[in-house]
C-alpha atoms as a PDB file:
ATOM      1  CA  UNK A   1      -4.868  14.277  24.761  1.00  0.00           C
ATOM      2  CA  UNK A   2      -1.807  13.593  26.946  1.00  0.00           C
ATOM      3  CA  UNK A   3       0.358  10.444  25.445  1.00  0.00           C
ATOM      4  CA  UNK A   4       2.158   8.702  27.936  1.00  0.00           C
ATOM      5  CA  UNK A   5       5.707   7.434  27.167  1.00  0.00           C
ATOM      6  CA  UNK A   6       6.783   5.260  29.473  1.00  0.00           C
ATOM      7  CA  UNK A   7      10.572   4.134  27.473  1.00  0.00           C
ATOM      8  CA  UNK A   8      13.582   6.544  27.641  1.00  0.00           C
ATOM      9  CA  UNK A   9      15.097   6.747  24.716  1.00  0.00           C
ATOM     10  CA  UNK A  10      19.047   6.262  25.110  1.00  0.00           C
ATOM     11  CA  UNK A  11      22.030   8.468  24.251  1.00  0.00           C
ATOM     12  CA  UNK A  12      23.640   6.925  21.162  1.00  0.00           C
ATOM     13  CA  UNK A  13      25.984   9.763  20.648  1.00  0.00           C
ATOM     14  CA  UNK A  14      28.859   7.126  21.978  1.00  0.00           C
ATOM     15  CA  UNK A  15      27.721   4.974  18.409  1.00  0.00           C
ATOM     16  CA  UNK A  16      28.099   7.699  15.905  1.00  0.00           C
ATOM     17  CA  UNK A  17      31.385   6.895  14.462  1.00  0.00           C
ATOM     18  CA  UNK A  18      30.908   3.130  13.787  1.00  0.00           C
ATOM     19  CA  UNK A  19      33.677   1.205  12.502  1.00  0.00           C
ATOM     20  CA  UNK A  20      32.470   0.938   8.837  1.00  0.00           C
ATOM     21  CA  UNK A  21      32.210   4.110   7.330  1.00  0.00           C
ATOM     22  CA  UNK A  22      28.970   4.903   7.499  1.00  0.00           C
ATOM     23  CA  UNK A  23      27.705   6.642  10.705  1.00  0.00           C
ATOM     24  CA  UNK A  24      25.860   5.077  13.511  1.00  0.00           C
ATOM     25  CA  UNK A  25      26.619   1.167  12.146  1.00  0.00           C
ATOM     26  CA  UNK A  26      29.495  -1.029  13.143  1.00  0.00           C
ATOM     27  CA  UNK A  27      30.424  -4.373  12.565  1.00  0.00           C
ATOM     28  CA  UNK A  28      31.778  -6.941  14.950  1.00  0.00           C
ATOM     29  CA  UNK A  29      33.777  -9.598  12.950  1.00  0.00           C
ATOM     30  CA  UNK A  30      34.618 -13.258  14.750  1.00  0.00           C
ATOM     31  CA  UNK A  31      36.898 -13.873  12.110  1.00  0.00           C
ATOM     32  CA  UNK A  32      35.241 -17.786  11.832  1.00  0.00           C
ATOM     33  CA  UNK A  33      32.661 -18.255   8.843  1.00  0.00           C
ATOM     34  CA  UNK A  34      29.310 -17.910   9.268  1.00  0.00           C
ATOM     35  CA  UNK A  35      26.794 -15.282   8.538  1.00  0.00           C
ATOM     36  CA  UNK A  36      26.870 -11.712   8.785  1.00  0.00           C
ATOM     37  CA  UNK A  37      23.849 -10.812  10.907  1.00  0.00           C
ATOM     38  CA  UNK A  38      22.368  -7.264  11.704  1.00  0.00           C
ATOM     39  CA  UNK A  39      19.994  -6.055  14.186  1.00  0.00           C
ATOM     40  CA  UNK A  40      18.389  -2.789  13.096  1.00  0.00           C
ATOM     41  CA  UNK A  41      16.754  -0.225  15.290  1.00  0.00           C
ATOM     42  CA  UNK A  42      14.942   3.589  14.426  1.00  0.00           C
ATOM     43  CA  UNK A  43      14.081   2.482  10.561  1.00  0.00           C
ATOM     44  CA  UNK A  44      11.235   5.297  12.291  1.00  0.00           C
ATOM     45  CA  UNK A  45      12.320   7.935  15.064  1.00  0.00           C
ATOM     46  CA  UNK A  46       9.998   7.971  16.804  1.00  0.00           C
ATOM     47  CA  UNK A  47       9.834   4.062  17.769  1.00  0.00           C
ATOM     48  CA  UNK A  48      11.939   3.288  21.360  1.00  0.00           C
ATOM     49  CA  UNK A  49      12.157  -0.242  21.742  1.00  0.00           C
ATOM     50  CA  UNK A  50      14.767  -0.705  18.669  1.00  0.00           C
ATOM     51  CA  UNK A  51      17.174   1.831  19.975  1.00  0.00           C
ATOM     52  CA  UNK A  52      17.142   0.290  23.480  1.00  0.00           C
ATOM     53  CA  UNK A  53      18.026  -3.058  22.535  1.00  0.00           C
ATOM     54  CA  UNK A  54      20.831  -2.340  20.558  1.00  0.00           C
ATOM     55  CA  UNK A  55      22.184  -0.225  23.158  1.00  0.00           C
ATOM     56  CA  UNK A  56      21.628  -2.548  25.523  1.00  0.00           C
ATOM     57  CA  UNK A  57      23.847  -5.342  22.990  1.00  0.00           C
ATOM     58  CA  UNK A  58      26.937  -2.645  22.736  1.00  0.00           C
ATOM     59  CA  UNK A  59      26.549  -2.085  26.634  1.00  0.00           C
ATOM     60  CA  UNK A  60      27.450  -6.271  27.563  1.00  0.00           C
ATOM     61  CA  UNK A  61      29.497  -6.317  24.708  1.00  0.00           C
ATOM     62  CA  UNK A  62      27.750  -8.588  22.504  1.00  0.00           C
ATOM     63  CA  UNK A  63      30.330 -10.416  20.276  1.00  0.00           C
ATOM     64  CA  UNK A  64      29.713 -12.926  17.385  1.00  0.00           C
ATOM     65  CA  UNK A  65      31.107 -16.203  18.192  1.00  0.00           C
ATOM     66  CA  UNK A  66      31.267 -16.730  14.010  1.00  0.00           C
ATOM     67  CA  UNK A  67      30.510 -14.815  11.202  1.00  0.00           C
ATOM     68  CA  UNK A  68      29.663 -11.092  11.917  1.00  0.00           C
ATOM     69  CA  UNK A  69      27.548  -9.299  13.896  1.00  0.00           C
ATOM     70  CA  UNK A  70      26.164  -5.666  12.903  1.00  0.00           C
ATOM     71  CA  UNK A  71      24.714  -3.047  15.164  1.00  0.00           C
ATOM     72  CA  UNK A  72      22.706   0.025  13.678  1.00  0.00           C
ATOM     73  CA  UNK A  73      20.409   3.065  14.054  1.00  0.00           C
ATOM     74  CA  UNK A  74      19.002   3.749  10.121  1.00  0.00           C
ATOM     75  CA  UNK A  75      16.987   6.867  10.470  1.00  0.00           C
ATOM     76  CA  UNK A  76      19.404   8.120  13.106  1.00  0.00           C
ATOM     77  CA  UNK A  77      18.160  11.835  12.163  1.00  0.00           C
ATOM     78  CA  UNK A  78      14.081  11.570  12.864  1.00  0.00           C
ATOM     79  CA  UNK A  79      15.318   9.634  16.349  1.00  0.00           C
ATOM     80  CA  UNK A  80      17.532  12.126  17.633  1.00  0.00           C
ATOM     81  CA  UNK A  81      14.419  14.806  17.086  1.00  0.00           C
ATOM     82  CA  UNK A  82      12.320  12.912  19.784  1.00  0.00           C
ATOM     83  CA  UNK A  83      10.596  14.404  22.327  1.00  0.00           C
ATOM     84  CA  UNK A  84       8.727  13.096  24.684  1.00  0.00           C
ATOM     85  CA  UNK A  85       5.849  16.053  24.862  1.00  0.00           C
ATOM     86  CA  UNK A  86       5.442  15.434  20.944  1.00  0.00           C
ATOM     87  CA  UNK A  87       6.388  11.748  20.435  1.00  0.00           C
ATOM     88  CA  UNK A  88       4.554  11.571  17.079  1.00  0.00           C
ATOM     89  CA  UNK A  89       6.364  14.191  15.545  1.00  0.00           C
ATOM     90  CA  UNK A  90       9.587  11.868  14.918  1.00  0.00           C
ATOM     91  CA  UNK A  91       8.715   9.056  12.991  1.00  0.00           C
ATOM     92  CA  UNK A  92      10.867  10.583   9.779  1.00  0.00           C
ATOM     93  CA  UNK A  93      11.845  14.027   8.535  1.00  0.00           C
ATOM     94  CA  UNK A  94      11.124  13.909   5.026  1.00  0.00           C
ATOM     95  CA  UNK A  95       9.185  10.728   3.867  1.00  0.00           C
ATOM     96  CA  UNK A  96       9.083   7.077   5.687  1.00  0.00           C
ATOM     97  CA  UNK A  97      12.129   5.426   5.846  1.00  0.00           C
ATOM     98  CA  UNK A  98      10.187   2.360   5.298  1.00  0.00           C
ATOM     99  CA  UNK A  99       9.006   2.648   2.368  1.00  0.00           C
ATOM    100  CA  UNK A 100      12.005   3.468  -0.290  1.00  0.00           C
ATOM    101  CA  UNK A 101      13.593   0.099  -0.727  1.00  0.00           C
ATOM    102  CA  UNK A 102      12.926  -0.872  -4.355  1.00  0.00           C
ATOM    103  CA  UNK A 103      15.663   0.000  -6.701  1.00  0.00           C
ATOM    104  CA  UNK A 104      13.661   2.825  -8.891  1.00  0.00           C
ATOM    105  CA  UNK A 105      13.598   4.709  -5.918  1.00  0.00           C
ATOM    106  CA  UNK A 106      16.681   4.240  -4.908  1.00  0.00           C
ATOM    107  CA  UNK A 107      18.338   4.986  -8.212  1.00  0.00           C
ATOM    108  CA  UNK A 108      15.880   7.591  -9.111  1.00  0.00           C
ATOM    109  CA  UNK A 109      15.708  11.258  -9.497  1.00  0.00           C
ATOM    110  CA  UNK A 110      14.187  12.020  -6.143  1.00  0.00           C
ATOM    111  CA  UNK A 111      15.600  13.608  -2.944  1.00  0.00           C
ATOM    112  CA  UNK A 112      15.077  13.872   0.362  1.00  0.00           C
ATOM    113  CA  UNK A 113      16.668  13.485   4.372  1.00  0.00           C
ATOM    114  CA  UNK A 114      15.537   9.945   4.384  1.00  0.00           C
ATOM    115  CA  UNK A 115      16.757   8.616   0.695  1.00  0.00           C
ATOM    116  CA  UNK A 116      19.966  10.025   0.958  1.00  0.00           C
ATOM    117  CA  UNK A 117      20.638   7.905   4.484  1.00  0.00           C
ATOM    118  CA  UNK A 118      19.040   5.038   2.338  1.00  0.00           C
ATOM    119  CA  UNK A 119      21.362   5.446  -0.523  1.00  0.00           C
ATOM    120  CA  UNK A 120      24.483   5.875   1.859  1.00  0.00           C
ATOM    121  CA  UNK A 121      23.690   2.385   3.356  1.00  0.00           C
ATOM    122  CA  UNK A 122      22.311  -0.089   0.867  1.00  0.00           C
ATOM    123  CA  UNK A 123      25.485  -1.043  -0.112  1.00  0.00           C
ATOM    124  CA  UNK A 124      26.022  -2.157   3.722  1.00  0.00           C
ATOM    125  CA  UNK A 125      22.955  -4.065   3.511  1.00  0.00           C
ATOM    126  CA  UNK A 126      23.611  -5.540   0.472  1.00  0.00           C
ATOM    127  CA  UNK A 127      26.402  -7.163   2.707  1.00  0.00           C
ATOM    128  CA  UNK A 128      24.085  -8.674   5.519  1.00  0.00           C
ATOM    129  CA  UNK A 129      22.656 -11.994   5.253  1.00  0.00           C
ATOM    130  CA  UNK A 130      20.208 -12.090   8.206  1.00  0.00           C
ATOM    131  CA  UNK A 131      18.028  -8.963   9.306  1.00  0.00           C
ATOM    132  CA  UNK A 132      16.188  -8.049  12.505  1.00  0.00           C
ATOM    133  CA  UNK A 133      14.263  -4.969  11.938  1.00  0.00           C
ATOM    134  CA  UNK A 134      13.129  -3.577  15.673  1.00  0.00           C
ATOM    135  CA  UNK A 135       9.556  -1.745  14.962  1.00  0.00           C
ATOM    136  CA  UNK A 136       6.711  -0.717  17.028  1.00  0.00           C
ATOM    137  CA  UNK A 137       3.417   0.073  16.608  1.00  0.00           C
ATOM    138  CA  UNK A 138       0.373   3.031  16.899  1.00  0.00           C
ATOM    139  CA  UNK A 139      -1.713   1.211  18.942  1.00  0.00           C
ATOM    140  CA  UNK A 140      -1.471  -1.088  22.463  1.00  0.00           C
ATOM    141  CA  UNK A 141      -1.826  -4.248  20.358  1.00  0.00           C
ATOM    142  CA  UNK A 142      -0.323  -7.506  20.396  1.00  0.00           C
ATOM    143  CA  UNK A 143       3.611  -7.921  19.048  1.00  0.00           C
ATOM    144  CA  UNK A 144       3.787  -9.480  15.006  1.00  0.00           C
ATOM    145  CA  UNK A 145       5.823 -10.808  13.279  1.00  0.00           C
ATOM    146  CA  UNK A 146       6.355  -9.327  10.013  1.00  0.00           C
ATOM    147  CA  UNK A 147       8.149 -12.658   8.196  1.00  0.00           C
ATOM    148  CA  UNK A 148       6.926 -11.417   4.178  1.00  0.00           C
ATOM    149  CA  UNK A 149       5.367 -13.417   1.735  1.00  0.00           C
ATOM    150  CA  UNK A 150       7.899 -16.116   1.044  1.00  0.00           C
ATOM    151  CA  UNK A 151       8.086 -19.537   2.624  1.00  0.00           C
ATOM    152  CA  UNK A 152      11.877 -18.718   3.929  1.00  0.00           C
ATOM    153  CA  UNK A 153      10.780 -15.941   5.470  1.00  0.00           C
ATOM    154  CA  UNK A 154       7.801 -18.061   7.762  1.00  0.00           C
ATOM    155  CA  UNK A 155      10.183 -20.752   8.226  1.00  0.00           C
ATOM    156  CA  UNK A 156      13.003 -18.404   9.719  1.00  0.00           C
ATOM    157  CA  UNK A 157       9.871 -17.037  11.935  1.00  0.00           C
ATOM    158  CA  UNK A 158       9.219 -20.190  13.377  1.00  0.00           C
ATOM    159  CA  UNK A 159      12.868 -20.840  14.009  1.00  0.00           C
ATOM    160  CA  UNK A 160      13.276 -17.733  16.279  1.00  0.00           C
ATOM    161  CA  UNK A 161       9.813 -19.150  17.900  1.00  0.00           C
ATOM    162  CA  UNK A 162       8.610 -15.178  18.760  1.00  0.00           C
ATOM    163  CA  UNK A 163       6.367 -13.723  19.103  1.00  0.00           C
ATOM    164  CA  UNK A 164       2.927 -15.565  19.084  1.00  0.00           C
ATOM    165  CA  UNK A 165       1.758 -14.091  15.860  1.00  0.00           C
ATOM    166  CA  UNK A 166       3.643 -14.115  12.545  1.00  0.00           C
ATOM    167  CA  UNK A 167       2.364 -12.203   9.313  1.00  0.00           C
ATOM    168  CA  UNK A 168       2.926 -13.130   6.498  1.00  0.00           C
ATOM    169  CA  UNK A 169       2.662  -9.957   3.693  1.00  0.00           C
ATOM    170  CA  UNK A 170       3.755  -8.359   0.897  1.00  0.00           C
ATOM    171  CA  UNK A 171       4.173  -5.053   2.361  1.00  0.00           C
ATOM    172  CA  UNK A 172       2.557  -1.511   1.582  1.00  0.00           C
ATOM    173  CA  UNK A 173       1.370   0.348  -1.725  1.00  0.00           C
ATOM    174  CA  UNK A 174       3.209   3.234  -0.759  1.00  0.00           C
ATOM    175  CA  UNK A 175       6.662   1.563  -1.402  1.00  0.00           C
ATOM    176  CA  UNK A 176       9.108  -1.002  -0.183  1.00  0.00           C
ATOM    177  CA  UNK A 177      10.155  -2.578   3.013  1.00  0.00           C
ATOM    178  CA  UNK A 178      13.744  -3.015   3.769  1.00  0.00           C
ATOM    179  CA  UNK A 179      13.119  -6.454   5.167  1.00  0.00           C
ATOM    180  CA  UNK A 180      12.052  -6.811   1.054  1.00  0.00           C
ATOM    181  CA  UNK A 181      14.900  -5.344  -0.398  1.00  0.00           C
ATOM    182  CA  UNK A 182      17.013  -7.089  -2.757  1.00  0.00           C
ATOM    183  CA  UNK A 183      18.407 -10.705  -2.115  1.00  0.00           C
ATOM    184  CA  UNK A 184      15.941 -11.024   1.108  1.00  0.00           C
ATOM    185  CA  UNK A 185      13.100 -10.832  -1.056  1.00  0.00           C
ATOM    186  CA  UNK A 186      14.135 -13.646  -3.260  1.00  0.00           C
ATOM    187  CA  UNK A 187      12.534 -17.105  -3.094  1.00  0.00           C
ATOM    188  CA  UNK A 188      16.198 -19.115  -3.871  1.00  0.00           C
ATOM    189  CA  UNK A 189      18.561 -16.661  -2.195  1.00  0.00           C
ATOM    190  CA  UNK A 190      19.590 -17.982   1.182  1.00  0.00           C
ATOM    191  CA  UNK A 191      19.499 -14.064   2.741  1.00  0.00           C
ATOM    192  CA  UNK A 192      16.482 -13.552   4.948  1.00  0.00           C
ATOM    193  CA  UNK A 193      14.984 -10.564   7.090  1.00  0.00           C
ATOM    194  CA  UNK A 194      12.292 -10.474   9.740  1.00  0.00           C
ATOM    195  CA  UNK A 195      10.434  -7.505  11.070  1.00  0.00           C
ATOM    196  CA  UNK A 196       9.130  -7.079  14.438  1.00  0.00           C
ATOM    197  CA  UNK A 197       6.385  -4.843  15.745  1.00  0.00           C
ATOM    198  CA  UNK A 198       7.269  -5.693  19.112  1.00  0.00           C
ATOM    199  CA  UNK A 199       3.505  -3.195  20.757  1.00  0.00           C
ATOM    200  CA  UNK A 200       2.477  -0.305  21.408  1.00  0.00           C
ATOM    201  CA  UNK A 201       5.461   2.623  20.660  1.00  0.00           C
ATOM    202  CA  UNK A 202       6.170   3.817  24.226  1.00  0.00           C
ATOM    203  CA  UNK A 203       4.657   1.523  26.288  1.00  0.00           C
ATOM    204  CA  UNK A 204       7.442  -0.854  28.602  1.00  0.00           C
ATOM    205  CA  UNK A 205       6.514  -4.214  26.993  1.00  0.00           C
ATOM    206  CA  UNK A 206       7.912  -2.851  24.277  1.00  0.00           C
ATOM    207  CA  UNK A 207      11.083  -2.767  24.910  1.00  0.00           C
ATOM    208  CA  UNK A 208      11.080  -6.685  26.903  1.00  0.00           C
ATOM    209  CA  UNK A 209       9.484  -8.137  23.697  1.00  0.00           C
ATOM    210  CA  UNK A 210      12.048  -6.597  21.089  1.00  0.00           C
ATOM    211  CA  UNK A 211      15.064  -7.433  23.628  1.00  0.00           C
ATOM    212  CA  UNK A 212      13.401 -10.866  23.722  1.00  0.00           C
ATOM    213  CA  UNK A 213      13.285 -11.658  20.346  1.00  0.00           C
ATOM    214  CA  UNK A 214      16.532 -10.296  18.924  1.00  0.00           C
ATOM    215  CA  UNK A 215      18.078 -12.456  21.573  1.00  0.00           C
ATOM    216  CA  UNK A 216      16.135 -15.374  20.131  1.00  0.00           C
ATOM    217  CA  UNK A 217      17.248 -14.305  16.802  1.00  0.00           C
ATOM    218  CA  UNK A 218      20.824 -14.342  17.665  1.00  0.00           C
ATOM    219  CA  UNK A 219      20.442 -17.825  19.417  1.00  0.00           C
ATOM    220  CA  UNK A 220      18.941 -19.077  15.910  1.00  0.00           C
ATOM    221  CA  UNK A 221      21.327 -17.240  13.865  1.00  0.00           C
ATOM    222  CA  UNK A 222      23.936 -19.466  16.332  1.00  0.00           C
ATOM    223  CA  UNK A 223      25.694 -16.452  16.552  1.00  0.00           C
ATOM    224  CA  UNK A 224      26.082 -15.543  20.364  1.00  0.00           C
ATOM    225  CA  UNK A 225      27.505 -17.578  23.410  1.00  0.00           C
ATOM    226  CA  UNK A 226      24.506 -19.872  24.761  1.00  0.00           C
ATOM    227  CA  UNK A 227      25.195 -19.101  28.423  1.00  0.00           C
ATOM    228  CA  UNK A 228      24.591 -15.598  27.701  1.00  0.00           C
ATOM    229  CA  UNK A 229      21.225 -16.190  25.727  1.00  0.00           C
ATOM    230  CA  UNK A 230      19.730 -18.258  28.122  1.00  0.00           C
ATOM    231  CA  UNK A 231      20.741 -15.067  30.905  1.00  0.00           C
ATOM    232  CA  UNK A 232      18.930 -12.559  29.103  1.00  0.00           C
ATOM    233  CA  UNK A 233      15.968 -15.234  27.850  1.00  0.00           C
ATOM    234  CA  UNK A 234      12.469 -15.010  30.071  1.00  0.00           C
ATOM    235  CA  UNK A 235      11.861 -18.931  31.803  1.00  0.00           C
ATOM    236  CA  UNK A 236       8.515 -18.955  29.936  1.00  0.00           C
ATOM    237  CA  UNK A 237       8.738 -21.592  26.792  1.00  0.00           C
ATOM    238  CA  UNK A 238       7.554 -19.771  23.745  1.00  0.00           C
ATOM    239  CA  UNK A 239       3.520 -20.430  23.245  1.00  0.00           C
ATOM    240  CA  UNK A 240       2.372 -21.757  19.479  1.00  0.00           C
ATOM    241  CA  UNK A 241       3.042 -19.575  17.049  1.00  0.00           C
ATOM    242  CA  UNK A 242      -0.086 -18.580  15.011  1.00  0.00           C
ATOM    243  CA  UNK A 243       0.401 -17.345  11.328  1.00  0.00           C
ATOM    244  CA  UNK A 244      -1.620 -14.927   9.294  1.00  0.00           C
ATOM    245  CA  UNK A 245      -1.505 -14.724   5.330  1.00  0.00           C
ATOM    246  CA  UNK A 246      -2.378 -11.507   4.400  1.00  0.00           C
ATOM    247  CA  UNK A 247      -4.419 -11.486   1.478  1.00  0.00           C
ATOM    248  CA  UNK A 248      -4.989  -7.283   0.251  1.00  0.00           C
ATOM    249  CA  UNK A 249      -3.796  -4.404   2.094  1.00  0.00           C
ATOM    250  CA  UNK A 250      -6.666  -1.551   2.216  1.00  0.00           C
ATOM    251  CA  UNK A 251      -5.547   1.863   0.683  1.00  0.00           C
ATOM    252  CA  UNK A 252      -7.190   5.048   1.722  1.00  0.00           C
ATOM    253  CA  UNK A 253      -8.386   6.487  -1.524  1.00  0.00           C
ATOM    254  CA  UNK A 254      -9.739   9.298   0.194  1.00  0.00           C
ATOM    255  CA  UNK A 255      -9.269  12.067   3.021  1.00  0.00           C
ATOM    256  CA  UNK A 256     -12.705  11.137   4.957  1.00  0.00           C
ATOM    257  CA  UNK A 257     -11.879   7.275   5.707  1.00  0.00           C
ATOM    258  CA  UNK A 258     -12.639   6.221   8.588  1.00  0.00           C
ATOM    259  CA  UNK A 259     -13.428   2.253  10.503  1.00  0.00           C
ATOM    260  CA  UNK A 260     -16.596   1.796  12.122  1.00  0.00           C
ATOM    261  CA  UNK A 261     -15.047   1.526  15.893  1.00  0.00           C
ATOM    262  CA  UNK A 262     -11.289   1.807  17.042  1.00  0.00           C
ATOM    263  CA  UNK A 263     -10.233  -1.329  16.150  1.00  0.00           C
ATOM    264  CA  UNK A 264      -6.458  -2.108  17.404  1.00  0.00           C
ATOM    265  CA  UNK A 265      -5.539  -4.851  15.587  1.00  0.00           C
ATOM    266  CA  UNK A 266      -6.168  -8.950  15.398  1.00  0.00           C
ATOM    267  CA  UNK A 267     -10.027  -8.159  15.458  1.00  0.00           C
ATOM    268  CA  UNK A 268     -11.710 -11.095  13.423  1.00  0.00           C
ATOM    269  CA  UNK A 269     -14.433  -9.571  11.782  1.00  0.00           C
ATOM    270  CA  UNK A 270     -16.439 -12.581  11.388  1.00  0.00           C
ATOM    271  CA  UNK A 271     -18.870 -12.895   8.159  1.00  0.00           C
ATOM    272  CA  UNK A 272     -17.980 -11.887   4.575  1.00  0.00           C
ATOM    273  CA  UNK A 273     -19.044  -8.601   3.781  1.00  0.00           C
ATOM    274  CA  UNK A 274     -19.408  -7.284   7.480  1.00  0.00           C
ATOM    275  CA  UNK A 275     -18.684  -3.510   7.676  1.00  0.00           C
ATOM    276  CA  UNK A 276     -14.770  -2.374   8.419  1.00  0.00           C
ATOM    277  CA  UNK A 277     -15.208   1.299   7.167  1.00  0.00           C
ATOM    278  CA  UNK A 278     -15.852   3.396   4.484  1.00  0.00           C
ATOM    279  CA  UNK A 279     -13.505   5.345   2.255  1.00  0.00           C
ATOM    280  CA  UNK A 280     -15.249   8.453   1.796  1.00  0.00           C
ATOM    281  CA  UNK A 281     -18.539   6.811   0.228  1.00  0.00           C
ATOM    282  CA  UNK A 282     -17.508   3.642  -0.506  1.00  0.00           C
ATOM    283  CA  UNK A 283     -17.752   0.993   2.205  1.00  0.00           C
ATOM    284  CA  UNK A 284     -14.930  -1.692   3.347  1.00  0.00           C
ATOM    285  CA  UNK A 285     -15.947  -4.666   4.044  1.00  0.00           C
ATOM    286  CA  UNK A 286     -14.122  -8.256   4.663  1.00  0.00           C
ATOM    287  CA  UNK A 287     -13.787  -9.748   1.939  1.00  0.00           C
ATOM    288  CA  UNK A 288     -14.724 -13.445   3.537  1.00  0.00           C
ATOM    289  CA  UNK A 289     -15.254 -15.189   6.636  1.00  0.00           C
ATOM    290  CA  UNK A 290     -13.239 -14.918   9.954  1.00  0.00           C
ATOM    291  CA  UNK A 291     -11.091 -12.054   8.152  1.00  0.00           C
ATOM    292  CA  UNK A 292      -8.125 -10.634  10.550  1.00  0.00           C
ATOM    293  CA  UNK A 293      -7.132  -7.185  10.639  1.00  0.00           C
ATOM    294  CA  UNK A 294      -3.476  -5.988  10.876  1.00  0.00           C
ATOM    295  CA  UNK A 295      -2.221  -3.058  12.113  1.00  0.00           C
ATOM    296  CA  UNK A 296      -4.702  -0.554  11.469  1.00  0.00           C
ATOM    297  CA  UNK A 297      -4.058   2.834  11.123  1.00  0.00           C
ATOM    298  CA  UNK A 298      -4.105   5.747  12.889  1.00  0.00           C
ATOM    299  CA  UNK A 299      -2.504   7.908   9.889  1.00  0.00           C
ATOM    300  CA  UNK A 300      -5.459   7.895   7.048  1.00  0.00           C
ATOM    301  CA  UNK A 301      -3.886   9.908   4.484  1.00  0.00           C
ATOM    302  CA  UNK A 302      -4.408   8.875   1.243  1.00  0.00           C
ATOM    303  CA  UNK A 303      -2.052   6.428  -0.446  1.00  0.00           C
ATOM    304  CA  UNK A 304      -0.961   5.066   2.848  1.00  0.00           C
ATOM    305  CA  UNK A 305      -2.167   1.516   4.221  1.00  0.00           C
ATOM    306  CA  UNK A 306      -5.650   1.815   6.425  1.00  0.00           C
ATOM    307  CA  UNK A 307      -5.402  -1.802   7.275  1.00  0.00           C
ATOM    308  CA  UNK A 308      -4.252  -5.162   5.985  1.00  0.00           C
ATOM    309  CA  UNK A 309      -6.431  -8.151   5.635  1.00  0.00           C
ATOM    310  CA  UNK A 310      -5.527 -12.014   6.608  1.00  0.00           C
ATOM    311  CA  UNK A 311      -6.617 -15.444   7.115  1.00  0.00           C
ATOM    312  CA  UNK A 312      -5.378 -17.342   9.525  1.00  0.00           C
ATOM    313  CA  UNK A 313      -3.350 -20.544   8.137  1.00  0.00           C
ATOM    314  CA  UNK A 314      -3.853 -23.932   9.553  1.00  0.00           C
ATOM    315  CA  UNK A 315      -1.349 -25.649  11.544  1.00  0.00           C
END
């Protein structure tokens, strides 16, 4: 099957050196107080939109107008492996970037491409009060908000007003976020972190909804001139935001899972206990009524996330 990419990714050989130390991040300091923000792309290599935006911020010379502003490419190494006829093939080298944020992994024994970049830059992001993690998905679905499961997190979501749909979650079995690493997955620490699955990986869209909503992140962060927001803003107001509490994440136990159609994601699969899939013999079913599915998966290997499971929450 031919995959159609329709995003170029750009040349960030210009952003190696960085101004910090660590290669491929730099920091933009006002010199007034005020937080010290980062927008994140390529946490997976093989994911466009991220890179794009944050090319396109160093290209108009995005400056923080207080506090400090932070520009990066984490799994720098899978991205600069992409290629177009295999676009799958870049997502890490080793092991998901995505998934080694808790601190027994990162002080533990183990090794790889992807924990050594992650060890070289937590103490960076130990430094950064507000995160915007630029993801995309597997399938042609609509953009989420990934917000986690505390009530900072959903109230920081609704303050950047994008997208439509905001998920609230703990994350994944297989490990740890970075948008739930350390002080941003504390209830009384003021540090926060959003992550944005802004559609499918290579599809255009992509690439307007993640430039969208870091520049609505900025504008909430009240970091960025106004003039220059409202430039780069689309004239549409921002539609009610609808937010999903994800109640169990579904974890293939098995190599022959598989869901009874292609679902893409926000399905409602309407009556408790209506068939989702089976895992190997054992069937999957919602576990009660109007039950919402999130992000499944294309990648059923066992131990990874098939699909999460939420209820939508009253306004």
């Amino acid at each position: 099957m031919t995959i159609k990419v329709a995003l170029t990714p750009p040349d960030i050989s210009a952003y190696q050196t960085g101004n910090i130390g660590i290669d491929y991040y730099t920091t933009f300091d006002s010199g007034k107080p005020g937080p010290h923000v980062l927008v994140n792309a390529v946490t997976h290599g093989n994911e466009l939109c991220g890179a794009i935006v944050v090319d396109f911020l160093y290209r108009h010379d995005v400056r923080p107008t207080r506090g400090k502003l932070s520009l990066g490419f984490a799994n720098y190494m899978a991205f600069l492996r992409f290629n177009a006829a295999s676009p799958t093939a870049s997502r890490y080298v080793d092991e998901d970037f995505n998934r080694l944020w808790s601190v027994d992994v990162l002080d533990g024994p183990r090794d790889s491409v992807e924990l050594r970049r992650a060890r070289a830059i937590r103490p960076f992001i130990d430094t950064v009060d507000l995160l915007l993690d630029l993801h995309s998905m597997q399938q042609s679905s609509p953009p989420l908000m990934l917000c986690g499961p505390l009530e900072k997190g959903r109230i920081f979501a609704k303050g950047v007003g994008v997208p439509v749909h905001v998920v609230a979650d703990e994350g994944h079995a297989a490990g740890k976020r970075m948008r739930d690493y350390g002080a941003f997955g504390e209830p009384d620490s003021a540090k926060n972190a959003l992550l944005i699955e802004c559609g499918q990986h290579w599809e255009e869209e992509s690439a307007n909804v993640a430039l969208e909503t870091t520049i609505r992140f900025l504008k909430h962060a009240d970091v960025i001139e106004p003039d220059f927001a409202e430039k780069h803003l689309t004239a549409n107001t921002p539609l009610r935001q609808k937010f999903i509490e994800v109640t169990q994440a579904v974890t293939v136990r098995s190599s022959e899972f598989s869901f009874i159609e292609p679902f893409k994601g926000l399905e409602i699969i309407p009556k408790k206990g209506d068939l989702i899939g089976f895992d190997g013999d054992t069937q999957v079913s919602a576990p009660y009524d109007n039950c919402v599915l999130i992000m499944p998966s294309q990648r059923l290997i066992p131990g990874q996330t098939a699909v999460r499971l939420g209820r939508l929450l009253a306004d």
